[in-house]
C-alpha atoms as a PDB file:
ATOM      1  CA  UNK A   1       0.000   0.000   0.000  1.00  0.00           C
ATOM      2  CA  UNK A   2       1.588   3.066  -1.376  1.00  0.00           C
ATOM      3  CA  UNK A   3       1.862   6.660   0.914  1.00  0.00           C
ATOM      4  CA  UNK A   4       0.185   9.374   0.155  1.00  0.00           C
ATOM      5  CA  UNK A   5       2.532  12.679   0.420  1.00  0.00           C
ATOM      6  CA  UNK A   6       1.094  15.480   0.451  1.00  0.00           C
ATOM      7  CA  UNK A   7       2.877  18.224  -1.914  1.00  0.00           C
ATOM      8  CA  UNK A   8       0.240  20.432  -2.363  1.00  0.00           C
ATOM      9  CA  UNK A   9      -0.368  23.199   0.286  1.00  0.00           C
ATOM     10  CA  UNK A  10      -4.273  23.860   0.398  1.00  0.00           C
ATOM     11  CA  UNK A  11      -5.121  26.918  -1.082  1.00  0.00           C
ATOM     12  CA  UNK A  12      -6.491  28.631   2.129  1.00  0.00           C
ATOM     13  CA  UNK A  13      -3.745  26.939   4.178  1.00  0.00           C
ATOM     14  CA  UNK A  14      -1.596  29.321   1.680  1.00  0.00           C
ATOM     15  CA  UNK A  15      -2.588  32.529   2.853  1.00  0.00           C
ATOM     16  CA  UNK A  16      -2.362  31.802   6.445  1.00  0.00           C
ATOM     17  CA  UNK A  17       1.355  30.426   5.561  1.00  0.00           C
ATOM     18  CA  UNK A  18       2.025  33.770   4.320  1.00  0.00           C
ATOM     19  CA  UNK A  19       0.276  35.829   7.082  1.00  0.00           C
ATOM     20  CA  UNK A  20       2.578  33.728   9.695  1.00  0.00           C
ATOM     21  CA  UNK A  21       5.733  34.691   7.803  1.00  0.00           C
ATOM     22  CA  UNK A  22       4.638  38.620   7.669  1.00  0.00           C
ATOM     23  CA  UNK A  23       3.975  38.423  11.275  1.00  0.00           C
ATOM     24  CA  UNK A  24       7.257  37.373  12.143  1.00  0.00           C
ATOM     25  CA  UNK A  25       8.643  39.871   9.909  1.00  0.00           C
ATOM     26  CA  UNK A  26       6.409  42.598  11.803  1.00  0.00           C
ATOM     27  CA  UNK A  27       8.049  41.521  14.974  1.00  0.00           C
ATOM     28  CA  UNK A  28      11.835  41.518  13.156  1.00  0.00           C
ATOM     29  CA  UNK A  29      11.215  44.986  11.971  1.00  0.00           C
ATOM     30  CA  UNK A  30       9.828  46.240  15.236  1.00  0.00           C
ATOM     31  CA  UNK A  31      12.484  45.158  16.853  1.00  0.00           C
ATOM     32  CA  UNK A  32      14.942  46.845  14.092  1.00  0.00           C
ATOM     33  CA  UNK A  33      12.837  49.730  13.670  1.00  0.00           C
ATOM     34  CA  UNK A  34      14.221  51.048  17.606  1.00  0.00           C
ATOM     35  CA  UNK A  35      17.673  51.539  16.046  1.00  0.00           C
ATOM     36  CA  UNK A  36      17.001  52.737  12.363  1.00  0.00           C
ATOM     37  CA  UNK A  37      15.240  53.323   9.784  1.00  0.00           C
ATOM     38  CA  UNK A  38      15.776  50.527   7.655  1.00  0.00           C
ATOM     39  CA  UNK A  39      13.580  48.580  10.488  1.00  0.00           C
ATOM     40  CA  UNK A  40      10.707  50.592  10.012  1.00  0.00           C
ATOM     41  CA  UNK A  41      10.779  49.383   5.878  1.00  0.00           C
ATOM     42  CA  UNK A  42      10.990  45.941   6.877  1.00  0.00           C
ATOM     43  CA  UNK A  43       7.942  46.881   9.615  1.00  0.00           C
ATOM     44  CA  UNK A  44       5.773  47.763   6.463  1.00  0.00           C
ATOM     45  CA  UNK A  45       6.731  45.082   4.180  1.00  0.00           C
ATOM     46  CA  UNK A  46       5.855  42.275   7.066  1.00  0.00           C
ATOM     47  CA  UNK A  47       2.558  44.386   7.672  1.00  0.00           C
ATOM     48  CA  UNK A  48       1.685  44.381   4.373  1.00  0.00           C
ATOM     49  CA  UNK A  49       1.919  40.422   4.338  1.00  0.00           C
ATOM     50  CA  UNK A  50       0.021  39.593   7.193  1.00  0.00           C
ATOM     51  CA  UNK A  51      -2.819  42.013   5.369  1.00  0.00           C
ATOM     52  CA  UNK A  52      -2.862  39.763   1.974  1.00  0.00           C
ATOM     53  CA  UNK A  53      -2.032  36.513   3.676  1.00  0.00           C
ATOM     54  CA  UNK A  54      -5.627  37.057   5.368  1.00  0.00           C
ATOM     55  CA  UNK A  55      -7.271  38.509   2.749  1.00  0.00           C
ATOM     56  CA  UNK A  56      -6.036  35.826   0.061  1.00  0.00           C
ATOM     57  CA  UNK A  57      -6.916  33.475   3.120  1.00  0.00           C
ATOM     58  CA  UNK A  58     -10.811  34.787   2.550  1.00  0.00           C
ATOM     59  CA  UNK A  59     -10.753  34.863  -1.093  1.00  0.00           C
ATOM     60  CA  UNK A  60     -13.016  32.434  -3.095  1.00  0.00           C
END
């Protein structure tokens, strides 16, 4: 009896993947963002993740 392996990531599954990442880098860039600038960029772009993630997460 053969395995079954799963190599396709469910499409909702997908969005919440991504969410997870961007909220990790929303807590890197927080963390960054005390000493410079760059931190504050990296803030946004991890924001702007978690945002999608969730919305793609909802989508159809």
């Amino acid at each position: 009896m053969k395995k079954k392996i799963l190599t396709k990531v469910e499409h909702q599954n997908t969005g919440l993947i991504v969410a997870g990442l961007g909220a990790a880098v929303s807590g890197l860039g927080a963390v960054l963002a005390r000493k410079n600038k760059f931190g504050a960029g990296i803030l946004g772009f991890g924001l702007a993740h978690v945002a999608l993630g969730l919305l793609d997460s909802r989508r159809d």
